[in-house]
C-alpha atoms as a PDB file:
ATOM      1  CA  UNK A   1       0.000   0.000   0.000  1.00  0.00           C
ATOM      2  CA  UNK A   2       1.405   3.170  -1.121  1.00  0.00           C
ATOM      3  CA  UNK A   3       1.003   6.597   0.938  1.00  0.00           C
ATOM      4  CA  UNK A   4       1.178   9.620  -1.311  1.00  0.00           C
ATOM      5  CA  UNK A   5       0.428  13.654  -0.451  1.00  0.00           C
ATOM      6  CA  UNK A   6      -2.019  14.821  -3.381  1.00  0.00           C
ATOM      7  CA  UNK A   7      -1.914  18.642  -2.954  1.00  0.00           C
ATOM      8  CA  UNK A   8      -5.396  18.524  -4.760  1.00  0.00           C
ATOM      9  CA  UNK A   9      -7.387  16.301  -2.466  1.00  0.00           C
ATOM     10  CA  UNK A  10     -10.301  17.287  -0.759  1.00  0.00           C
ATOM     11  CA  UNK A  11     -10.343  18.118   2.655  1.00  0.00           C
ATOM     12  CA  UNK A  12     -12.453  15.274   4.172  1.00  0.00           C
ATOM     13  CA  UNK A  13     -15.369  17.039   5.447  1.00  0.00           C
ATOM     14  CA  UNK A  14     -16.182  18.389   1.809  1.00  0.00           C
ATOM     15  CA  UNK A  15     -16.494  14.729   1.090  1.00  0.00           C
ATOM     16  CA  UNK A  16     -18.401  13.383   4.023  1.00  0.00           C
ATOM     17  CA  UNK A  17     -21.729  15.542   3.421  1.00  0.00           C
ATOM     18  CA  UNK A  18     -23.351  12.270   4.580  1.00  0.00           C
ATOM     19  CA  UNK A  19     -21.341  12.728   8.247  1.00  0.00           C
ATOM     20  CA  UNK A  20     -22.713  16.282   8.249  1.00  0.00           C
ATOM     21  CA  UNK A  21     -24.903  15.209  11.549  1.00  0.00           C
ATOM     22  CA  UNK A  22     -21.732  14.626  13.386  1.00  0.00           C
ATOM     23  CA  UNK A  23     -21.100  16.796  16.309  1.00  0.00           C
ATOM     24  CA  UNK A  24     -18.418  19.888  15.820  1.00  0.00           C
ATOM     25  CA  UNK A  25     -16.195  17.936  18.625  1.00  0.00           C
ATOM     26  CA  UNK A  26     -16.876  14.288  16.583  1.00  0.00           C
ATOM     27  CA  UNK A  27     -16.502  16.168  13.022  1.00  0.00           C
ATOM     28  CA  UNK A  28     -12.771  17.655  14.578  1.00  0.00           C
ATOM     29  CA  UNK A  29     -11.868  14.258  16.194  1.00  0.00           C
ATOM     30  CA  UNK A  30     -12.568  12.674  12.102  1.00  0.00           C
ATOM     31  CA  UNK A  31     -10.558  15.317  10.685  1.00  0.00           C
ATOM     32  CA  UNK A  32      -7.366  14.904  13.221  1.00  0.00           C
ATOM     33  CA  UNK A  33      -7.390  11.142  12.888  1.00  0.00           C
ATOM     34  CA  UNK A  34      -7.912   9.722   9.105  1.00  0.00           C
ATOM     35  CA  UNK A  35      -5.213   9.058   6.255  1.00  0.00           C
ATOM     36  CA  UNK A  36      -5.116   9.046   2.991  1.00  0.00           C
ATOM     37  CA  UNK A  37      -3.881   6.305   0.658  1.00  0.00           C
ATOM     38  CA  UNK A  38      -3.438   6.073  -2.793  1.00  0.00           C
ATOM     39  CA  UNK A  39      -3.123   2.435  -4.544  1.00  0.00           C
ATOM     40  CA  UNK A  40      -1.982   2.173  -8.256  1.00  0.00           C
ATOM     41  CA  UNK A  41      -4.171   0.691 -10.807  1.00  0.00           C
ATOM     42  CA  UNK A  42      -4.342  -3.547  -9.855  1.00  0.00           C
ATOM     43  CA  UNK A  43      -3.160  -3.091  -6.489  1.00  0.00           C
ATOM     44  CA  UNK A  44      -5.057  -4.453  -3.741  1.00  0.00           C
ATOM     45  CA  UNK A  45      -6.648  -2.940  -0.895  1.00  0.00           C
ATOM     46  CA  UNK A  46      -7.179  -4.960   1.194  1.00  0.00           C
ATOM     47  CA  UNK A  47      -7.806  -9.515   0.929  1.00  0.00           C
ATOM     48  CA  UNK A  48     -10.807 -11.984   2.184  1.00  0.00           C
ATOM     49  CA  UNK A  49      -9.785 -13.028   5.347  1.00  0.00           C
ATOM     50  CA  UNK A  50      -7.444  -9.737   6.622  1.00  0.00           C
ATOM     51  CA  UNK A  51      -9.040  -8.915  10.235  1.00  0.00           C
ATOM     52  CA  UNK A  52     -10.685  -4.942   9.511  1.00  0.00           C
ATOM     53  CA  UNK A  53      -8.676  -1.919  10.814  1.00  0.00           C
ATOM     54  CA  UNK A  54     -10.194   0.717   8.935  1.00  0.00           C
ATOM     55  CA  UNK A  55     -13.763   2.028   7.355  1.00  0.00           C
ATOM     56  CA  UNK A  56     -12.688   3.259   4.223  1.00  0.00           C
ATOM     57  CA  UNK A  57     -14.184   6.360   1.796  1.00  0.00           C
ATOM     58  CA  UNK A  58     -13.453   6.027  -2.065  1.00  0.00           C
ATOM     59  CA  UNK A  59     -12.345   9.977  -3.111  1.00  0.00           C
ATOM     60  CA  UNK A  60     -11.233   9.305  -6.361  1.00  0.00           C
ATOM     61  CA  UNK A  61     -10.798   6.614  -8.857  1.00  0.00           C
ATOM     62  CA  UNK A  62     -13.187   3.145  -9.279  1.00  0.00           C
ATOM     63  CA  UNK A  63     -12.404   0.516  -7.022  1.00  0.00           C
ATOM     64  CA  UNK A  64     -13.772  -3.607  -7.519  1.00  0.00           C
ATOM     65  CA  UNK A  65     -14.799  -5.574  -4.908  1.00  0.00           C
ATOM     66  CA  UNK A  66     -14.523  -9.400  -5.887  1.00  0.00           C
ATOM     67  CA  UNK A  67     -14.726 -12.934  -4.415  1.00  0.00           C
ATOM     68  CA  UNK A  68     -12.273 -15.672  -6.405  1.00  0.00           C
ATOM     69  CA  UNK A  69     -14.241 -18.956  -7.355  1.00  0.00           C
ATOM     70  CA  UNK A  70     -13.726 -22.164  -8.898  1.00  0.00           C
ATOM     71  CA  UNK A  71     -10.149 -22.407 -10.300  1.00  0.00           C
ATOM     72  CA  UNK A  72      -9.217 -19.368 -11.650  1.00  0.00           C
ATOM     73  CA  UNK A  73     -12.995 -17.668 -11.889  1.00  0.00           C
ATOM     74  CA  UNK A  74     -13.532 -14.420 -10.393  1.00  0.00           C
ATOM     75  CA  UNK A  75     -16.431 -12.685  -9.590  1.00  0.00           C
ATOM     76  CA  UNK A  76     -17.049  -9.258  -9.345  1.00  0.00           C
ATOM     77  CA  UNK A  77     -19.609  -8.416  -6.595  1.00  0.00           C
ATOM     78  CA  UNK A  78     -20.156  -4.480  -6.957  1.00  0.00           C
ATOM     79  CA  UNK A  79     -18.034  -1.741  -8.668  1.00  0.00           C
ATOM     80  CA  UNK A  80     -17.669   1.168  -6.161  1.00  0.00           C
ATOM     81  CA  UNK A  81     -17.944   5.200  -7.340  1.00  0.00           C
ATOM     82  CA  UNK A  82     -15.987   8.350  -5.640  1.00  0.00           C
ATOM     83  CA  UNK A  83     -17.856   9.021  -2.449  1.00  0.00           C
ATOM     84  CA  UNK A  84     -18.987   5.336  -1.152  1.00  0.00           C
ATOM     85  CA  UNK A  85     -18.214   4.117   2.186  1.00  0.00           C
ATOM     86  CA  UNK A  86     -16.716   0.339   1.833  1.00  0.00           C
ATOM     87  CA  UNK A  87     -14.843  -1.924   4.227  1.00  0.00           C
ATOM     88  CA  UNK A  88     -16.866  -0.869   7.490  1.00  0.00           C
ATOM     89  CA  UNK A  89     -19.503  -4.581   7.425  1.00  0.00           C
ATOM     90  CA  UNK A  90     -16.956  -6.521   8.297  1.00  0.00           C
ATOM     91  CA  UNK A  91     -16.416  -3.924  11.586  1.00  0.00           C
ATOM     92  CA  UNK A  92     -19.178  -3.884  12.768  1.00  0.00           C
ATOM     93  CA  UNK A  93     -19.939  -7.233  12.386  1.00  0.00           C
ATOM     94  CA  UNK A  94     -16.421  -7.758  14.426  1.00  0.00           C
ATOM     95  CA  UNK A  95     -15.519 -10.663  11.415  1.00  0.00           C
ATOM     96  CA  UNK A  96     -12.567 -10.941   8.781  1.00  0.00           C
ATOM     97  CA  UNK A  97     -13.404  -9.556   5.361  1.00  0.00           C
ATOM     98  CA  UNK A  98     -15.335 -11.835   3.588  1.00  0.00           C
ATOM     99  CA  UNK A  99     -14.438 -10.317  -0.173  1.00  0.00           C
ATOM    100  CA  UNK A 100     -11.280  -8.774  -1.842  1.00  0.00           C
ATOM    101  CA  UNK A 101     -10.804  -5.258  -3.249  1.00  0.00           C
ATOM    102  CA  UNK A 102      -8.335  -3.750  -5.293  1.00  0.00           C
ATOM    103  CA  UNK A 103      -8.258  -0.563  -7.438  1.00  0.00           C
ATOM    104  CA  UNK A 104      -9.323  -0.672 -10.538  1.00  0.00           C
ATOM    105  CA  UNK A 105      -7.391   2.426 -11.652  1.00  0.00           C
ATOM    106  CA  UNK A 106      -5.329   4.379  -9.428  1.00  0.00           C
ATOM    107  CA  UNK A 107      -7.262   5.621  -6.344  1.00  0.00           C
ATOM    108  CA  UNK A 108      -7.080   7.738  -3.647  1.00  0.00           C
ATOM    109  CA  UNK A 109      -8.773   6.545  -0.297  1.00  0.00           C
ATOM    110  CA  UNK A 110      -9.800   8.096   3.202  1.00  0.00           C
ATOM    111  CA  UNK A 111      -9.065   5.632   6.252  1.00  0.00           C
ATOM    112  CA  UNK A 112     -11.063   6.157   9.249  1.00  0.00           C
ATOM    113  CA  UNK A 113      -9.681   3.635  11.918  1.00  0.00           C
ATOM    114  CA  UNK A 114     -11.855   1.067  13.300  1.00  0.00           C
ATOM    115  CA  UNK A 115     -12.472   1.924  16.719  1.00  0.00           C
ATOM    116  CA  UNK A 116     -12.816   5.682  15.866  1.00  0.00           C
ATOM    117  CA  UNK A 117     -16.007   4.864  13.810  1.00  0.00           C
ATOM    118  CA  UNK A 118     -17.465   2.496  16.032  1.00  0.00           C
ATOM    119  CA  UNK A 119     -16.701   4.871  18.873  1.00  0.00           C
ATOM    120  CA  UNK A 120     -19.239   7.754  17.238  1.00  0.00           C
ATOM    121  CA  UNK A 121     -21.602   4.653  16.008  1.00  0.00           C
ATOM    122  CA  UNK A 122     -22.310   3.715  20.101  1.00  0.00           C
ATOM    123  CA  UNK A 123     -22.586   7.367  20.685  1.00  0.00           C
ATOM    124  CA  UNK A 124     -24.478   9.099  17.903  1.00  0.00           C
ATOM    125  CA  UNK A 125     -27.693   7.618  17.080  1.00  0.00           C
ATOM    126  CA  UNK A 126     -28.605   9.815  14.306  1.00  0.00           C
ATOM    127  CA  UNK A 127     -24.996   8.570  12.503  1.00  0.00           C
ATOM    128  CA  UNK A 128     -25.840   4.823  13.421  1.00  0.00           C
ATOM    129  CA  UNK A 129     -28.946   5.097  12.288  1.00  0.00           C
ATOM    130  CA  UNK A 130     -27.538   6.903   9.037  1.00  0.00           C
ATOM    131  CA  UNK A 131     -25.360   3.433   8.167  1.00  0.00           C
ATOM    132  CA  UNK A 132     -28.662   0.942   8.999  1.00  0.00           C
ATOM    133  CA  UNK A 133     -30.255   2.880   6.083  1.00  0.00           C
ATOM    134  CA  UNK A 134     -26.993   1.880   3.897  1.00  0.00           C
ATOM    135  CA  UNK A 135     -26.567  -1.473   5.312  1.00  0.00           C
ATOM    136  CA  UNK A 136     -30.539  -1.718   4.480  1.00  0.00           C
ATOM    137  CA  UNK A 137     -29.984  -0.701   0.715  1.00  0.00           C
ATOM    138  CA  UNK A 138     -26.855  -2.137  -0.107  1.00  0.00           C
ATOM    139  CA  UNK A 139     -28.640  -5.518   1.255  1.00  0.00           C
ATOM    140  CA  UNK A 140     -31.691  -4.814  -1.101  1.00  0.00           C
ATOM    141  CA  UNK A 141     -29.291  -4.022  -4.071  1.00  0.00           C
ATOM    142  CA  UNK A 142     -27.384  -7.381  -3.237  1.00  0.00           C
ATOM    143  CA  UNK A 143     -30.598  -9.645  -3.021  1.00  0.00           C
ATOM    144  CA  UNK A 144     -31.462  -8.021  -6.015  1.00  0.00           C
ATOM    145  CA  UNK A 145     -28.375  -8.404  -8.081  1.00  0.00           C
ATOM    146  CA  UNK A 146     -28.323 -12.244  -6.873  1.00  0.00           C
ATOM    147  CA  UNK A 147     -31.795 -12.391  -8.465  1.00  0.00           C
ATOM    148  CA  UNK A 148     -30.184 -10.985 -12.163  1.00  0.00           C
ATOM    149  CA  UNK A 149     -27.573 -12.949 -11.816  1.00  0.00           C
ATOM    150  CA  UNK A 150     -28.809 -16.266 -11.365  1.00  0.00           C
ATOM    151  CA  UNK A 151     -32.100 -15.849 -13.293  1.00  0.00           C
ATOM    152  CA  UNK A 152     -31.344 -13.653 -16.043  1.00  0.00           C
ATOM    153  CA  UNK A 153     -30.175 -14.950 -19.482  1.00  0.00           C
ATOM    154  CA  UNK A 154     -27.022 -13.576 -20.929  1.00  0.00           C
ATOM    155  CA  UNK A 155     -28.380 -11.136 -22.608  1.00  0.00           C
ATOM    156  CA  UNK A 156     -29.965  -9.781 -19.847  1.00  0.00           C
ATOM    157  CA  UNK A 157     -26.880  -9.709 -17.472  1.00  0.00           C
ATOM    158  CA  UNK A 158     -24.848  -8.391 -20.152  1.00  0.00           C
ATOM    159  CA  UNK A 159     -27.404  -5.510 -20.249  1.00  0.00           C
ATOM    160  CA  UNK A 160     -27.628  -4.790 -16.848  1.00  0.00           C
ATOM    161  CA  UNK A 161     -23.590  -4.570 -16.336  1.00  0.00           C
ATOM    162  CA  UNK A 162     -23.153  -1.952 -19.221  1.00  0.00           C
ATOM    163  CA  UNK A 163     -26.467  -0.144 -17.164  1.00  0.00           C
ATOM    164  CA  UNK A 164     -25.260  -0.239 -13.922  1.00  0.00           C
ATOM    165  CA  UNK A 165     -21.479   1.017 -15.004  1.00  0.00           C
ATOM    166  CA  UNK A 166     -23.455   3.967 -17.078  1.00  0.00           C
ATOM    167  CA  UNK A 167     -25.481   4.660 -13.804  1.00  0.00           C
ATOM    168  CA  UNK A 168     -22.140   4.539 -11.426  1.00  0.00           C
ATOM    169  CA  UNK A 169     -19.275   6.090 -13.925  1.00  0.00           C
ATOM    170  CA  UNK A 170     -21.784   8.547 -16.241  1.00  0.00           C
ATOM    171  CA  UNK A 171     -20.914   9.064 -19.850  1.00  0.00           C
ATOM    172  CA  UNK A 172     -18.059  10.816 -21.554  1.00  0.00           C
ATOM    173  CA  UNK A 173     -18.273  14.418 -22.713  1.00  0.00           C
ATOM    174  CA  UNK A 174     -20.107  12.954 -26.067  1.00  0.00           C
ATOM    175  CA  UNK A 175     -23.258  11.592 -24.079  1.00  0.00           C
ATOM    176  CA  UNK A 176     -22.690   8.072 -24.935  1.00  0.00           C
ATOM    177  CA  UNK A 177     -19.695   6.514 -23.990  1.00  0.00           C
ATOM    178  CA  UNK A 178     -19.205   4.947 -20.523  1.00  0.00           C
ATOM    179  CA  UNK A 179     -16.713   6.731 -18.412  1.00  0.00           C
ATOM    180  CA  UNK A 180     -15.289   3.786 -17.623  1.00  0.00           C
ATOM    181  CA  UNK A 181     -12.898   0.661 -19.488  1.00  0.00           C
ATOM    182  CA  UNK A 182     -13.583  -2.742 -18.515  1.00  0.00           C
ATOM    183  CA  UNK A 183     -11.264  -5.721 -20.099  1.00  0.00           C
ATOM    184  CA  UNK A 184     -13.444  -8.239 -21.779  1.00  0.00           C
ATOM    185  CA  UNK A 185     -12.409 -10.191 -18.577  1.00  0.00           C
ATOM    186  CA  UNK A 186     -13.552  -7.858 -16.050  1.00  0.00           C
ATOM    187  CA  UNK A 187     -16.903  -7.433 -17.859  1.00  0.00           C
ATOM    188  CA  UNK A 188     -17.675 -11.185 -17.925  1.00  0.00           C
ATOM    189  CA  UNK A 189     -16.891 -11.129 -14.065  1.00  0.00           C
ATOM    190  CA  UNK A 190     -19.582  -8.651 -13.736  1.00  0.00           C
ATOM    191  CA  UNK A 191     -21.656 -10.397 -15.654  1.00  0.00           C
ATOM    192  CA  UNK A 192     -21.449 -13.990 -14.216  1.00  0.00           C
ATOM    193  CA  UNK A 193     -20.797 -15.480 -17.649  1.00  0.00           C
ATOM    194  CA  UNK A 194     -17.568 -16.841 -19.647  1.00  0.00           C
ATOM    195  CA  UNK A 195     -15.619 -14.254 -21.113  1.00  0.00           C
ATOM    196  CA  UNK A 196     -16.289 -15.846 -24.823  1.00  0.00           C
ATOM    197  CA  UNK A 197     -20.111 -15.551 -23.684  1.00  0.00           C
ATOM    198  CA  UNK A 198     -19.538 -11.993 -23.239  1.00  0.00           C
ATOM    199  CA  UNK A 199     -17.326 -11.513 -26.088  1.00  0.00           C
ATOM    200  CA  UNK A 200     -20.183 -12.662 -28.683  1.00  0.00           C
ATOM    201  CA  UNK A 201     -23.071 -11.120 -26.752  1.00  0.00           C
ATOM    202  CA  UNK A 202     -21.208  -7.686 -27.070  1.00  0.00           C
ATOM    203  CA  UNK A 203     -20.915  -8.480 -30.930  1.00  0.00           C
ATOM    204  CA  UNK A 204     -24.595  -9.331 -31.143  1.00  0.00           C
ATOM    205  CA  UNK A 205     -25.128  -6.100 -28.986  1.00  0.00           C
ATOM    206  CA  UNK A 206     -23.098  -4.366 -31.967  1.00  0.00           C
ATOM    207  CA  UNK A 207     -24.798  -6.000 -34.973  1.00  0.00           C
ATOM    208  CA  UNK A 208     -28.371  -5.122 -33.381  1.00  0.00           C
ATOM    209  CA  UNK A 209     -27.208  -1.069 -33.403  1.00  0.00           C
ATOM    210  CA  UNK A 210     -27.530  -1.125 -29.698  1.00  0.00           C
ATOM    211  CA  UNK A 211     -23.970  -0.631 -28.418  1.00  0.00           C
ATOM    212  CA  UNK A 212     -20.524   0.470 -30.359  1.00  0.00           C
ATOM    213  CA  UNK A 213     -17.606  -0.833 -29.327  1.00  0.00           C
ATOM    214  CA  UNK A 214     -14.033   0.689 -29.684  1.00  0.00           C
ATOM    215  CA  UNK A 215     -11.715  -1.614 -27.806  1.00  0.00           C
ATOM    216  CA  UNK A 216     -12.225  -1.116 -24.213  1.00  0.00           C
ATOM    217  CA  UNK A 217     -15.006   1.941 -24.821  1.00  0.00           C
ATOM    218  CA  UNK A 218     -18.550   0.923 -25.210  1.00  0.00           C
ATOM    219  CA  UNK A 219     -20.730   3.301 -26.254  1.00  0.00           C
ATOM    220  CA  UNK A 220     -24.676   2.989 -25.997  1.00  0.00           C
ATOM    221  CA  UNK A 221     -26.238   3.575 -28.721  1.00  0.00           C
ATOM    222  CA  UNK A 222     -29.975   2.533 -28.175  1.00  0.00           C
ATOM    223  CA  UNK A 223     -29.847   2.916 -24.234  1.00  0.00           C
ATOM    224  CA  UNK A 224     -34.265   2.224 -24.210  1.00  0.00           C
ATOM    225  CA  UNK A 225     -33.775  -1.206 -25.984  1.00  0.00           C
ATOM    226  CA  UNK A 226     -30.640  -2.208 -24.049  1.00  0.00           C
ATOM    227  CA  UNK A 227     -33.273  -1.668 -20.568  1.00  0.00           C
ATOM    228  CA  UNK A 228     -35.868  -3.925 -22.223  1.00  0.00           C
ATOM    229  CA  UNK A 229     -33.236  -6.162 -22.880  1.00  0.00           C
ATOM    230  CA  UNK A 230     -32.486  -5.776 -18.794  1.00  0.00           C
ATOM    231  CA  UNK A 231     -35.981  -5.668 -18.090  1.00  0.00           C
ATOM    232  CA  UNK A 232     -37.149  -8.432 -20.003  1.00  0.00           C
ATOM    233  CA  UNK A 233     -33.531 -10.835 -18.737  1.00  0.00           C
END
C-alpha cells in the first residue's frame, strides 16, 4: 500500500456531506485522525480473510470488490464510485473480510480507523442510524443483483452490467460513452458469464445497433432497448 500527499485532495469534510450530523467535537476528532492512501491501478486494498482496521471512503478513482471462485474464476460483486463508504460490514460485524478489493485504476482513499467509527456509532444515534439505512440498501441491491444474476439470461446480465457502469461512472463528454474501461475479462466477471459468452453477446449487442464498441469503450447507442433487454432478462 502506497502513501502519497495529493496537494489537490479534498479536505475530508467536503467529502463526508453524509457525516454532516456529526457533532463539531466528533466532526474535529474525524478530521485529526484519518489518512489518505493512494493504490496504483491492480493493487489491492485490502484480501478476504485480513481482520478490519479501517472504514474506508473512495475519493477518487473506481475501485472492484470481488470474491475468487472455482479455479481461476472471479467474480465481481459491486463496482464502487468516488464518495462510497466500503470496508466498514466486516467492523461492525467484528468478522474478517469476507471479499477482496483492489483498485481498478489508481485511487485515492480516506481511512477512518476502526475503533474511531465504532466509537461515534455507540454514541451518535442519528450517525448509526444513518449506516442501517446503507446497510438496508446495499442488502436490497445485493438480493437483487443475486436475483439478475442467477435468473437472467445472458443477454440480460450483459445488459444490466453496461447499465449499472453507465449509472455509477456517467458518460463521456459525447453523451454516450461509458466513463469507464472494462477488459473483456472484467466485464464477464460482472456479468457472471464466460468471457467468450460476453465476447459474442457484445458483438450481437453491436450487430443489433444497440452498443458500439471501440476496444475497451462501449458506447450505448440505443440505451431504451438495451433496458428492455435488462428488463425483459
Amino acid at each position: 500500500m502506497a502513501k502519497k500527499q495529493l496537494l489537490d485532495l479534498k479536505p475530508i469534510e467536503e467529502l463526508l456531506t453524509f457525516w454532516d450530523i456529526l457533532t463539531p467535537d466528533e466532526r474535529q476528532y474525524v478530521k485529526n485522525n484519518y489518512s489518505h492512501h493512494f493504490f496504483k491501478k491492480n493493487e489491492l486494498i485490502y484480501c478476504e480473510g485480513d481482520a478490519p482496521t479501517h472504514m474506508m471512503i473512495l475519493v477518487s478513482g473506481k475501485v472492484k470488490v470481488f470474491k475468487d471462485g472455482v479455479g481461476t474464476r472471479m467474480q465481481i460483486i459491486r463496482m464502487l464510485k468516488p464518495g462510497e463508504h466500503f470496508a466498514y460490514r466486516a467492523i461492525i460485524a467484528n468478522e474478517t473480510y469476507n471479499t477482496n478489493v483492489s483498485a481498478f485504476e489508481d485511487s485515492v482513499i480516506y481511512m477512518i480507523k476502526a475503533n474511531i467509527f465504532i466509537s461515534i456509532l455507540k454514541h451518535n444515534n442519528a450517525f448509526c442510524y444513518r449506516f442501517l439505512e446503507e446497510l438496508a440498501f446495499d442488502l436490497g441491491a445485493s438480493d437483487a443483483r443475486t436475483i439478475n444474476l442467477t435468473q437472467k439470461h445472458i443477454r440480460g446480465r450483459l445488459a444490466e452490467a453496461l447499465l449499472l457502469l453507465r449509472k455509477n461512472y456517467g458518460l463521456e463528454e459525447d453523451g454516450a460513452t461509458i466513463n469507464i474501461y472494462l477488459s473483456r475479462e472484467d466485464l464477464a466477471s460482472l456479468s457472471n458469464m464466460t468471457t467468450s459468452n460476453a465476447i459474442r453477446t457484445l458483438s450481437h449487442f453491436v450487430n443489433e445497433h444497440i452498443i458500439a464498441m471501440d476496444g475497451r469503450k462501449l458506447k450505448i447507442i440505443d440505451e431504451d432497448r438495451l433496458r428492455r433487454i435488462s428488463k425483459m432478462g
